[in-house]
C-alpha atoms as a PDB file:
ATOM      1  CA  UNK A   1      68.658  76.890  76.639  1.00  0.00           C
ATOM      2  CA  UNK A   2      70.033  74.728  79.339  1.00  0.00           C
ATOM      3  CA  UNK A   3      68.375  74.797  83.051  1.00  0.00           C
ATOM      4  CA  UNK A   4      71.981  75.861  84.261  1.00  0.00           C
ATOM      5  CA  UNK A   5      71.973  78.858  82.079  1.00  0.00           C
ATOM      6  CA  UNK A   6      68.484  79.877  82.949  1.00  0.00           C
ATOM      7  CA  UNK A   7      69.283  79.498  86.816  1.00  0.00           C
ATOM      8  CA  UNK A   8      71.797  82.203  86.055  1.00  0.00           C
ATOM      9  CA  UNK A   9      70.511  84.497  84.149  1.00  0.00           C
ATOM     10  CA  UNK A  10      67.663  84.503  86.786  1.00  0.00           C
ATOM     11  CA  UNK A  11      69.085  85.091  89.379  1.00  0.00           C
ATOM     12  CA  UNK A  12      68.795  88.545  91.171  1.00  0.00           C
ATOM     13  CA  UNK A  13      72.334  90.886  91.464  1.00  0.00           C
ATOM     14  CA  UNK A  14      74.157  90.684  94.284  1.00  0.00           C
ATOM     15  CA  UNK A  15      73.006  93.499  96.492  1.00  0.00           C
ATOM     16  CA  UNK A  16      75.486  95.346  98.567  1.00  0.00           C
ATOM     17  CA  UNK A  17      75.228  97.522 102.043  1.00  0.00           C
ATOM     18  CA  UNK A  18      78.074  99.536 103.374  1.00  0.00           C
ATOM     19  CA  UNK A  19      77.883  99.906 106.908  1.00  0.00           C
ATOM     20  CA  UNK A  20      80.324 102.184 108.708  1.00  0.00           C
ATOM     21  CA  UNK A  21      80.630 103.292 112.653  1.00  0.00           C
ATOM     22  CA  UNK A  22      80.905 107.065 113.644  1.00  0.00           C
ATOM     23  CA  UNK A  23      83.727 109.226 113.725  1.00  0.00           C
ATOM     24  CA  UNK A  24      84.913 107.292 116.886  1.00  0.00           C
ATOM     25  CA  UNK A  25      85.017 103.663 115.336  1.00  0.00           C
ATOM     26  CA  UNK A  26      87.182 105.887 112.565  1.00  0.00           C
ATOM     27  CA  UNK A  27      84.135 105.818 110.266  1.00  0.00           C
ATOM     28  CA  UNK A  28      85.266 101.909 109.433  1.00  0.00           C
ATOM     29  CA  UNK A  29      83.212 100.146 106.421  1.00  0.00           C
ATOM     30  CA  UNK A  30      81.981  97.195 106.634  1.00  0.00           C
ATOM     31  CA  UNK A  31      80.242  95.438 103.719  1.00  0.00           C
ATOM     32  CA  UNK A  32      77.079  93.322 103.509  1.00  0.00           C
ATOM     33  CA  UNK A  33      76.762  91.415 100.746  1.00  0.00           C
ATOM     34  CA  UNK A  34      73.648  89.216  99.909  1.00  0.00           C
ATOM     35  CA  UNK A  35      71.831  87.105  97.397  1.00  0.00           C
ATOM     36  CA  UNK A  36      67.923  86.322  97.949  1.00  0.00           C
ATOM     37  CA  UNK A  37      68.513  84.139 100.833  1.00  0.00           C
ATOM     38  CA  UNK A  38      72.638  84.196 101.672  1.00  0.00           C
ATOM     39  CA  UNK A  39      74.865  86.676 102.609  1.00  0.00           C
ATOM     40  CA  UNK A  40      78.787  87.438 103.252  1.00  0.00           C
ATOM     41  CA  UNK A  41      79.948  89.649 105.522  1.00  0.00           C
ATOM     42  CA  UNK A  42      83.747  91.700 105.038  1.00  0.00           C
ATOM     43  CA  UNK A  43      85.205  93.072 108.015  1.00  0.00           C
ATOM     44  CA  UNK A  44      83.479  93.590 111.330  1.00  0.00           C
ATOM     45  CA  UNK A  45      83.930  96.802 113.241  1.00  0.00           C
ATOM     46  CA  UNK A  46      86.508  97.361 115.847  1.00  0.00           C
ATOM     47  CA  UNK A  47      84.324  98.156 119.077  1.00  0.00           C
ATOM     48  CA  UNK A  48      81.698  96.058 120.468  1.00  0.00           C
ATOM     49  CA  UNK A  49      79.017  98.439 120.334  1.00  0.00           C
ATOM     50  CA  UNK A  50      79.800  98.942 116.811  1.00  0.00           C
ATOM     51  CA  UNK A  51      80.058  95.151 116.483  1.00  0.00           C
ATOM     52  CA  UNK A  52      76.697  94.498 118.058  1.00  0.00           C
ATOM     53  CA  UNK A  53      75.209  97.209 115.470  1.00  0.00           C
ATOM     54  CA  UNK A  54      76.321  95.495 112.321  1.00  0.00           C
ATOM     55  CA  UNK A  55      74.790  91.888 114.031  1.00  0.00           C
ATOM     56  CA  UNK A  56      71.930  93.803 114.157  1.00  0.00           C
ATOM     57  CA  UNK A  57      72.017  94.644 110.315  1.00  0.00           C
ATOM     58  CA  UNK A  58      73.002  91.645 109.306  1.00  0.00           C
ATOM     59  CA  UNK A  59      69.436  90.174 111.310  1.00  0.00           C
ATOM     60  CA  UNK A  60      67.437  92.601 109.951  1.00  0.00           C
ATOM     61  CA  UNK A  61      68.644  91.548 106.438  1.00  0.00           C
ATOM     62  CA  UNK A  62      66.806  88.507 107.315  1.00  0.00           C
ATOM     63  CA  UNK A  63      69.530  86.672 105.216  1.00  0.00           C
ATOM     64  CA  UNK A  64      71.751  83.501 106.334  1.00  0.00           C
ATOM     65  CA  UNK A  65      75.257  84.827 106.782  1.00  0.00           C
ATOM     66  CA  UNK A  66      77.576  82.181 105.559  1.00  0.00           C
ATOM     67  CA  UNK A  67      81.146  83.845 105.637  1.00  0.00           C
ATOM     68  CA  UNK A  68      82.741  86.842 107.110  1.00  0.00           C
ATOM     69  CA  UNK A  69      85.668  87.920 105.322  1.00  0.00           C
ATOM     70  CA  UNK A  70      88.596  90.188 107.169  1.00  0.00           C
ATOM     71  CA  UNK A  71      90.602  92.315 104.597  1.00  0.00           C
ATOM     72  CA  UNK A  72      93.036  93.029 106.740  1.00  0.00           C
ATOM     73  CA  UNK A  73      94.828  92.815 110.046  1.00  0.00           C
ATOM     74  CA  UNK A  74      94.136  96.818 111.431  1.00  0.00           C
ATOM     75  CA  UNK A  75      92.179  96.480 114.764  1.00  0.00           C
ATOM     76  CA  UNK A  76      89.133  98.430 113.038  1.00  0.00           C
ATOM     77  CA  UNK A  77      88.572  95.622 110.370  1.00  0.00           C
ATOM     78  CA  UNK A  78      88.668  92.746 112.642  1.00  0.00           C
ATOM     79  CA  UNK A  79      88.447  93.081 116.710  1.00  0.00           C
ATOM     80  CA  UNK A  80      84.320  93.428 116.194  1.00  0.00           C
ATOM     81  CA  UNK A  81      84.872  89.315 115.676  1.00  0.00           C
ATOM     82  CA  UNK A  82      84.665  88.524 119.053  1.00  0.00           C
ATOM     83  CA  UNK A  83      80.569  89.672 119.013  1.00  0.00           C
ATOM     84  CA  UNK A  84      79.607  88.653 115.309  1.00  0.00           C
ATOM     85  CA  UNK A  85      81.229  85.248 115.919  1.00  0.00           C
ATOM     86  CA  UNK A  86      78.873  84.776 119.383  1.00  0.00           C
ATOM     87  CA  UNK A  87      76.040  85.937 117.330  1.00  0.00           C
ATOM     88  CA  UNK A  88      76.923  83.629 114.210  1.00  0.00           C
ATOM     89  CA  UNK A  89      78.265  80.784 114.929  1.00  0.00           C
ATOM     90  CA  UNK A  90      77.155  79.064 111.591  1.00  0.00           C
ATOM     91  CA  UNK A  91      79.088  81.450 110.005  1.00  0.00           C
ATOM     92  CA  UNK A  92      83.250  80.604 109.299  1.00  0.00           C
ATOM     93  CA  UNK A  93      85.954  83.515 109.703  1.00  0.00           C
ATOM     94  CA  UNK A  94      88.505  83.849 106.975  1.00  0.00           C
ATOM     95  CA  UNK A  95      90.978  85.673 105.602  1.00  0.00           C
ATOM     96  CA  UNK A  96      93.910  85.349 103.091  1.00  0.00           C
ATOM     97  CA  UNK A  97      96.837  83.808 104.610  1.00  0.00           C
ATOM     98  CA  UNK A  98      99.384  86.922 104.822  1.00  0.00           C
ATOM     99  CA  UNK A  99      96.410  88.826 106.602  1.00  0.00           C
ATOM    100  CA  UNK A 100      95.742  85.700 109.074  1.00  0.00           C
ATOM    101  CA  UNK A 101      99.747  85.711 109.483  1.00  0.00           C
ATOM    102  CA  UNK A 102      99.746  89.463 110.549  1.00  0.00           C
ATOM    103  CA  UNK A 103      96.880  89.068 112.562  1.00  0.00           C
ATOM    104  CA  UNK A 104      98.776  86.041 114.858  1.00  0.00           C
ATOM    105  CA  UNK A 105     101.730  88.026 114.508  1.00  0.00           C
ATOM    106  CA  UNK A 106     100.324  91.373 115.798  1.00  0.00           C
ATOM    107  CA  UNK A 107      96.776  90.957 117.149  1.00  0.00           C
ATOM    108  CA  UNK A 108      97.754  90.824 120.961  1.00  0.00           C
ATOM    109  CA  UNK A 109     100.257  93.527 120.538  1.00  0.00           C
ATOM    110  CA  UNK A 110      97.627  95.754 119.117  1.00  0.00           C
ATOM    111  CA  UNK A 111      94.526  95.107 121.695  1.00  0.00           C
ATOM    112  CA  UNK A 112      97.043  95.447 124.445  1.00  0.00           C
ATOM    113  CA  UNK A 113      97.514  99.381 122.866  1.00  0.00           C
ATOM    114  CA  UNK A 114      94.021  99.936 122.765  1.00  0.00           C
ATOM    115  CA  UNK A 115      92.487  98.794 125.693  1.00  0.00           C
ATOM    116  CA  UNK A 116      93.497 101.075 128.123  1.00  0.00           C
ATOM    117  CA  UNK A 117      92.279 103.559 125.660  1.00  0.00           C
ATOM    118  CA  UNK A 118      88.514 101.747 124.876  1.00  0.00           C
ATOM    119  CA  UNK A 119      88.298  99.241 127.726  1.00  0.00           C
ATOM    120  CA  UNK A 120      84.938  97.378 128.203  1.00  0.00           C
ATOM    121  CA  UNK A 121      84.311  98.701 124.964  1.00  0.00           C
ATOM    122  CA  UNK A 122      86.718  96.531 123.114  1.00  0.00           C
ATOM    123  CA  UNK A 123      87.333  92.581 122.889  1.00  0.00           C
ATOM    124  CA  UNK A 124      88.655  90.365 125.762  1.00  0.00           C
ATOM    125  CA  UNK A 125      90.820  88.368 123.120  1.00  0.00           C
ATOM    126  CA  UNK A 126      91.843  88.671 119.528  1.00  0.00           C
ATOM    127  CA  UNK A 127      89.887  86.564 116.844  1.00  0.00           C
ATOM    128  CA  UNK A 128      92.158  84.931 114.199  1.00  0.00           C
ATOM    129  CA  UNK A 129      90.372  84.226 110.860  1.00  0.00           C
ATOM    130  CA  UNK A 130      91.032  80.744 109.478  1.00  0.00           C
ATOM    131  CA  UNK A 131      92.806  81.089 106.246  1.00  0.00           C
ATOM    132  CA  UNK A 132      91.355  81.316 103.100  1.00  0.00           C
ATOM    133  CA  UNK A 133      93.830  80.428 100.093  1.00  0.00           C
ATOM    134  CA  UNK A 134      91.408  80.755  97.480  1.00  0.00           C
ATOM    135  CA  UNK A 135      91.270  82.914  94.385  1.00  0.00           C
ATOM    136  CA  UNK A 136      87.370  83.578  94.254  1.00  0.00           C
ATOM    137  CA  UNK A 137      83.784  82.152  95.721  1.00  0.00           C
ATOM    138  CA  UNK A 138      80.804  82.080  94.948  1.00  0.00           C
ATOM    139  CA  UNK A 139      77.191  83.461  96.728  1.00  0.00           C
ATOM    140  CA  UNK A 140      74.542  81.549  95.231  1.00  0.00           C
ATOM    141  CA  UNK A 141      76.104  80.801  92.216  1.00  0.00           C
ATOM    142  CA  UNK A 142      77.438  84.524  91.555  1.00  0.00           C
ATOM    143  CA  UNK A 143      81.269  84.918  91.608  1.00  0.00           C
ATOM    144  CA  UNK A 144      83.407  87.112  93.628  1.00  0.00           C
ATOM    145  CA  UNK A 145      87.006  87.624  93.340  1.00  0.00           C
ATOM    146  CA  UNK A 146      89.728  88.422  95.931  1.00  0.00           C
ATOM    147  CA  UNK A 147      92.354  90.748  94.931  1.00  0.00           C
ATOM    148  CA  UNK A 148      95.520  90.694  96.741  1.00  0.00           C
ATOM    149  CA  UNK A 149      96.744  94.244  97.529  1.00  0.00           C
ATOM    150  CA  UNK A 150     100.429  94.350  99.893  1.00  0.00           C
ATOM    151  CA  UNK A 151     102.524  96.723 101.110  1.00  0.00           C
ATOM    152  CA  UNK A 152      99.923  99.662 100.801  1.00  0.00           C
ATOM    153  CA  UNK A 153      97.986 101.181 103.722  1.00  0.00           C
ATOM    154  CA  UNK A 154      98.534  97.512 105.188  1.00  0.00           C
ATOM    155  CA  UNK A 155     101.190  95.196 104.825  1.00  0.00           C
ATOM    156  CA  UNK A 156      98.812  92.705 103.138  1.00  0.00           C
ATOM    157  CA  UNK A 157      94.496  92.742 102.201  1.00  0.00           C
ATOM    158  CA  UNK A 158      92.478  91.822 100.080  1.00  0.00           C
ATOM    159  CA  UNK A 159      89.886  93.579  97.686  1.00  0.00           C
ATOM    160  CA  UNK A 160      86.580  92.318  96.524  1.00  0.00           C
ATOM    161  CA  UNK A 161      85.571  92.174  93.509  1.00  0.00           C
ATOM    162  CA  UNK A 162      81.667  91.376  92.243  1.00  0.00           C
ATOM    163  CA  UNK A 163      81.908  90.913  87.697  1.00  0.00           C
ATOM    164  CA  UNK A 164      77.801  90.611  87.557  1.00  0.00           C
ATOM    165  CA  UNK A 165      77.657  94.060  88.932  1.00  0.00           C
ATOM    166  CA  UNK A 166      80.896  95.612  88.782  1.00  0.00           C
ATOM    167  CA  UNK A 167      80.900  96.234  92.205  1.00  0.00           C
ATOM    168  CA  UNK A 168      84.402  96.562  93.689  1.00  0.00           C
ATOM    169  CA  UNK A 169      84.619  96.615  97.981  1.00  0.00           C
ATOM    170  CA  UNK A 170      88.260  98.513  98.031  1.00  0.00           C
ATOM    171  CA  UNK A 171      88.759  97.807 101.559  1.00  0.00           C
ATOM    172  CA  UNK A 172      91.783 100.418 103.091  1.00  0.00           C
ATOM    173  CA  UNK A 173      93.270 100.851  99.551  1.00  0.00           C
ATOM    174  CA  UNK A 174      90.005 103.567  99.163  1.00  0.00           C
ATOM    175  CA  UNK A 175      89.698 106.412 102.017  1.00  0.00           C
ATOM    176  CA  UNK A 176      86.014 107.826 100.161  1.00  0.00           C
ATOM    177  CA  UNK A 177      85.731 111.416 101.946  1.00  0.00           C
ATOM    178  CA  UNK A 178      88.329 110.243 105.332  1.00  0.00           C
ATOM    179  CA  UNK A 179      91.902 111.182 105.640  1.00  0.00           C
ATOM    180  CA  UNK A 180      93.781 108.211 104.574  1.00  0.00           C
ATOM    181  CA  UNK A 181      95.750 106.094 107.175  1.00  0.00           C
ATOM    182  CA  UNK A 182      99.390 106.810 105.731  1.00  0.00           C
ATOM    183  CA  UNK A 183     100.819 105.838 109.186  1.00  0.00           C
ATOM    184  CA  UNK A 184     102.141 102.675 108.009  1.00  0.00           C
ATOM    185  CA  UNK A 185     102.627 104.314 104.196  1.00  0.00           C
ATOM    186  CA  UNK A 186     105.717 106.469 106.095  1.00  0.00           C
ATOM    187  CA  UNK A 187     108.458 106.039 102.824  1.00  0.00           C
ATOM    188  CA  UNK A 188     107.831 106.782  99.425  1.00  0.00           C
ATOM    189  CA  UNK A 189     108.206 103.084  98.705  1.00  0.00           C
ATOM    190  CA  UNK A 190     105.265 101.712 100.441  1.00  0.00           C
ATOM    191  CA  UNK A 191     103.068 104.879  98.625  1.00  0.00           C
ATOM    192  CA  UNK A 192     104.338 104.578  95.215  1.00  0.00           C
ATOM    193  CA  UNK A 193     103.135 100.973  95.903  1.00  0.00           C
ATOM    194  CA  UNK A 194      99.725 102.175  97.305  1.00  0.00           C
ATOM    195  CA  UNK A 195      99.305 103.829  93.726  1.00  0.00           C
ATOM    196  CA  UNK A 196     100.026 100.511  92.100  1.00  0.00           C
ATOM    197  CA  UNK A 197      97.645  99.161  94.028  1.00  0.00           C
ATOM    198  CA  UNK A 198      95.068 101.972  93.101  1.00  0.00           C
ATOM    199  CA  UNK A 199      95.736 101.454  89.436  1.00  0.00           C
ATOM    200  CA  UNK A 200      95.528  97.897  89.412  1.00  0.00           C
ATOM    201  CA  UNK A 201      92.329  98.433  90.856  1.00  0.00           C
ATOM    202  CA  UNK A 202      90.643 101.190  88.970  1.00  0.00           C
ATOM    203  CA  UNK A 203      91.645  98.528  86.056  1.00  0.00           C
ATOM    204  CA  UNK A 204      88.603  96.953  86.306  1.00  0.00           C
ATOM    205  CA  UNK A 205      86.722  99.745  85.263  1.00  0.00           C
ATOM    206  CA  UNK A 206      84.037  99.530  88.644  1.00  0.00           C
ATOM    207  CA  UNK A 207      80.961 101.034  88.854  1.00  0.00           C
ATOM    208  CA  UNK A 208      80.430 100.974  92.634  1.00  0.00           C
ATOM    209  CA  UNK A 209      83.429 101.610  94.708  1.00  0.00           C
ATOM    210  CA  UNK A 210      82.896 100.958  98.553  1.00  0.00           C
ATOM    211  CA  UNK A 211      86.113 102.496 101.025  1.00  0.00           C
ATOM    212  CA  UNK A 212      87.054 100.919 103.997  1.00  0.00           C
ATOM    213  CA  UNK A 213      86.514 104.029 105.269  1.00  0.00           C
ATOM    214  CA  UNK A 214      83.718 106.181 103.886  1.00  0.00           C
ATOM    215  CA  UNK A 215      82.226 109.428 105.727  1.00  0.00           C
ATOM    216  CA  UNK A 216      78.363 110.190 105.785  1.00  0.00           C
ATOM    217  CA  UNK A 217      77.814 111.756 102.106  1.00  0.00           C
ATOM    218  CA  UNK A 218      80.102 109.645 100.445  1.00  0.00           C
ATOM    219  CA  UNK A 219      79.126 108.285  96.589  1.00  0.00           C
ATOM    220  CA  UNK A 220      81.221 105.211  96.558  1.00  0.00           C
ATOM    221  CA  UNK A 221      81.634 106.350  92.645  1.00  0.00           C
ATOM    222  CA  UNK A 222      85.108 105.639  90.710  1.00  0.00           C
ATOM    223  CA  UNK A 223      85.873 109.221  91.210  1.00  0.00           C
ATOM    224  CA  UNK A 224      86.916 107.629  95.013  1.00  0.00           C
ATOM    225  CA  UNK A 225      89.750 106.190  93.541  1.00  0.00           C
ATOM    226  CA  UNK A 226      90.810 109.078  91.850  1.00  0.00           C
ATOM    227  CA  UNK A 227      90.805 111.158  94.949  1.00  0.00           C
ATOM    228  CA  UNK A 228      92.709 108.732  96.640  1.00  0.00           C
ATOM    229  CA  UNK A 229      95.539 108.848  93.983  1.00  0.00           C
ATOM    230  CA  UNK A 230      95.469 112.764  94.327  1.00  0.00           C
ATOM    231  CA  UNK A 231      95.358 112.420  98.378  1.00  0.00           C
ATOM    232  CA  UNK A 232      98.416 110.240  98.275  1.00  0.00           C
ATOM    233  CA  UNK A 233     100.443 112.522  95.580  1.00  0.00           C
ATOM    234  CA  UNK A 234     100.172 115.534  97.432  1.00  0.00           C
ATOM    235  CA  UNK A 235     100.895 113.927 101.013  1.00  0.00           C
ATOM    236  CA  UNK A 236     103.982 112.846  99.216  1.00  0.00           C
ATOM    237  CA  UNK A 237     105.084 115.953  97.312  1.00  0.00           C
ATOM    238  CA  UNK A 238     103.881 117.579 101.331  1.00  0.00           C
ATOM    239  CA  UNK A 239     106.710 115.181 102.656  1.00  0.00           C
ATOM    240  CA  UNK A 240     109.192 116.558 100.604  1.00  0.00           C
ATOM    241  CA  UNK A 241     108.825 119.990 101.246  1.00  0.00           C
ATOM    242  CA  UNK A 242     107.801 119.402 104.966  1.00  0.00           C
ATOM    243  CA  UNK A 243     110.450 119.634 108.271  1.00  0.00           C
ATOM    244  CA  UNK A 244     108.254 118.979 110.591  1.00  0.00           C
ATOM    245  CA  UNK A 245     105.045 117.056 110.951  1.00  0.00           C
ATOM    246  CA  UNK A 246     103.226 120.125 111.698  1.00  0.00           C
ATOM    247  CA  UNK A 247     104.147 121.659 108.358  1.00  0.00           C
ATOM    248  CA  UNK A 248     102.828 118.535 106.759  1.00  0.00           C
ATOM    249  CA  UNK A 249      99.677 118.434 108.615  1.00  0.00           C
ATOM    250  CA  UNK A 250      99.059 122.193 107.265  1.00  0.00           C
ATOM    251  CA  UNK A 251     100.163 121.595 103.871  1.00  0.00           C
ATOM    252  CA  UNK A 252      98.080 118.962 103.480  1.00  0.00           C
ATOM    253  CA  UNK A 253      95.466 120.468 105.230  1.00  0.00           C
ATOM    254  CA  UNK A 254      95.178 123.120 102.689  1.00  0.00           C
ATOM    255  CA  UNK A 255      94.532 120.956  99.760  1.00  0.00           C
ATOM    256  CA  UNK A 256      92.325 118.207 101.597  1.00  0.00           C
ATOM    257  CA  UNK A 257      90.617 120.229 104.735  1.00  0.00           C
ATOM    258  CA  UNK A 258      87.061 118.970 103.779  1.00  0.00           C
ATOM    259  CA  UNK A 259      88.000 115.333 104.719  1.00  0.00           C
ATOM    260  CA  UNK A 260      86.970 113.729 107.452  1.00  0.00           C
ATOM    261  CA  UNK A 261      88.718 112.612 110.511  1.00  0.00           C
ATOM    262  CA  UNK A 262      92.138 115.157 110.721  1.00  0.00           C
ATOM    263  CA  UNK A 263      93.605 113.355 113.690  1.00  0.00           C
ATOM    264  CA  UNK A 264      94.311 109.940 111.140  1.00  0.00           C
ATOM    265  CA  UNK A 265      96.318 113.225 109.162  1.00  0.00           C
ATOM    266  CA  UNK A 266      98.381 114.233 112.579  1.00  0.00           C
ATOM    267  CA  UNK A 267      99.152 110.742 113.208  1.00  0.00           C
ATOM    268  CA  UNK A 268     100.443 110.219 109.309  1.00  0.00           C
ATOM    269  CA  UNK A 269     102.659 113.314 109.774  1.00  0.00           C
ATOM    270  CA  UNK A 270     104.520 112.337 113.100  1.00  0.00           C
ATOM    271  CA  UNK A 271     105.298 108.972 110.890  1.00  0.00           C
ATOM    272  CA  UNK A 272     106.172 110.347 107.633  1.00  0.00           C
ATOM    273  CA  UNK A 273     107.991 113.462 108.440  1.00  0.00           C
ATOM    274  CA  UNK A 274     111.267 111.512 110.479  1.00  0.00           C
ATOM    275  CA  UNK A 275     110.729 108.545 108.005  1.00  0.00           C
ATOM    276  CA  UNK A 276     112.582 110.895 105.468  1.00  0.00           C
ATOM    277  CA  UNK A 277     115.513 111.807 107.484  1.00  0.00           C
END
């Protein structure tokens, strides 16, 4: 057997740690993933207390972190950079290029929404990611792919995707337990392409599934995926019947009213609802 092979098939799986803020950093995954002595980081909170938390996870790992990965350009997933790049500076900031071109194209827009709402609590200046135009990397010689997924709950992310362990970090596309953000899903187009999204992704046949989004019981089973295709089917088939957001909200209320976080539902509705007129 050659030495490459055994160096393989000894090394340990990829271990993975979902780390998400409280209902008022919208519950927001992110995803640690290390080897015996590296680690990657994707996305990185949007407050800076919640920012400072995860640097404190990532520490405790006691692991090098090499990379931290964005998945996409919503505030939640990426304004924590300003802390975790003062606390890392090793570390390089990537994305793929259509989220680090939404990110320059919206990123100043966005904090200048949210700061009067957060204040000291949020960054002093938007962190663009350097882009990353690569299909896959590896973490200690195990191989993770990026999945390009557009025109869903964003207008462009990326998915993770771990073979050894058939691990798959779903980023937005996967609301586990959390009303989904269908604010920027407002016409049928973008969520019939959310579902082609879902499908390509439940494709792979994963064992883990970890949301960008997840409340406090979640499983991060397959079965998130599934629920996520229901969620978006019946918010549609809500649209169509609904004239007003509030009839939405209570339609879709009635099918979903154990999820967390019903004000990302009210803010879907006042979207959707005059999107169809």
């Amino acid at each position: 057997m050659n030495t490459l092979l055994v160096a393989l098939l000894a090394a340990a799986p990829l271990q993975v740690e979902a780390i998400n803020a409280g209902p008022n950093g919208f519950l927001v995954t992110s995803t640690l993933i290390t080897g015996e002595k590296e680690a990657v980081l994707v996305d990185a909170q949007m407050t800076l207390s919640d920012a400072h938390r995860l640097a404190a996870k990532v520490l405790e790992s006691g692991k090098a972190l090499t990379t931290i990965f964005v998945s996409h350009a919503h505030p939640d997933h990426y304004f924590g950079l300003e802390v975790l790049k003062t606390a890392f500076p090793g570390a390089k900031i990537v994305a793929a290029p259509k989220v680090v071109e939404e990110a320059k194209a919206t990123g100043a827009a966005k904090l200048a929404y949210w700061k009067p709402m957060i204040g000291a609590n949020l960054a002093s200046a938007v962190v663009i990611p350097t882009v990353f135009a690569e299909k896959s990397f590896e973490l200690e010689g195990q191989k993770i792919e990026l999945i390009t997924i557009d025109n869903g709950e964003s207008d462009a992310a990326t998915a993770f995707w771990i073979p050894s362990t058939q691990t798959l970090i779903a980023g937005d596309a996967v609301y586990d337990g959390v009303h989904a953000w269908l604010a920027d899903a407002a016409t049928q187009a973008r969520r019939d392409t959310w579902l082609k999204n879902l499908a390509t992704l439940k494709a792979l046949k994963p064992k883990t599934v970890v949301g960008g989004h997840r409340s406090p019981d979640a499983k991060s089973t397959v079965e998130a995926i599934d629920a996520e295709v229901t969620y978006v089917k019946d918010f549609s088939a809500a649209v169509a019947k609904s004239k007003t957001p509030e009839e939405l909200t209570v339609a879709v209320t009635a099918k979903h009213g154990a999820l967390a976080l019903p004000v990302i539902l009210d803010i879907a509705a006042k979207a959707s609802v005059p999107a169809k007129k």
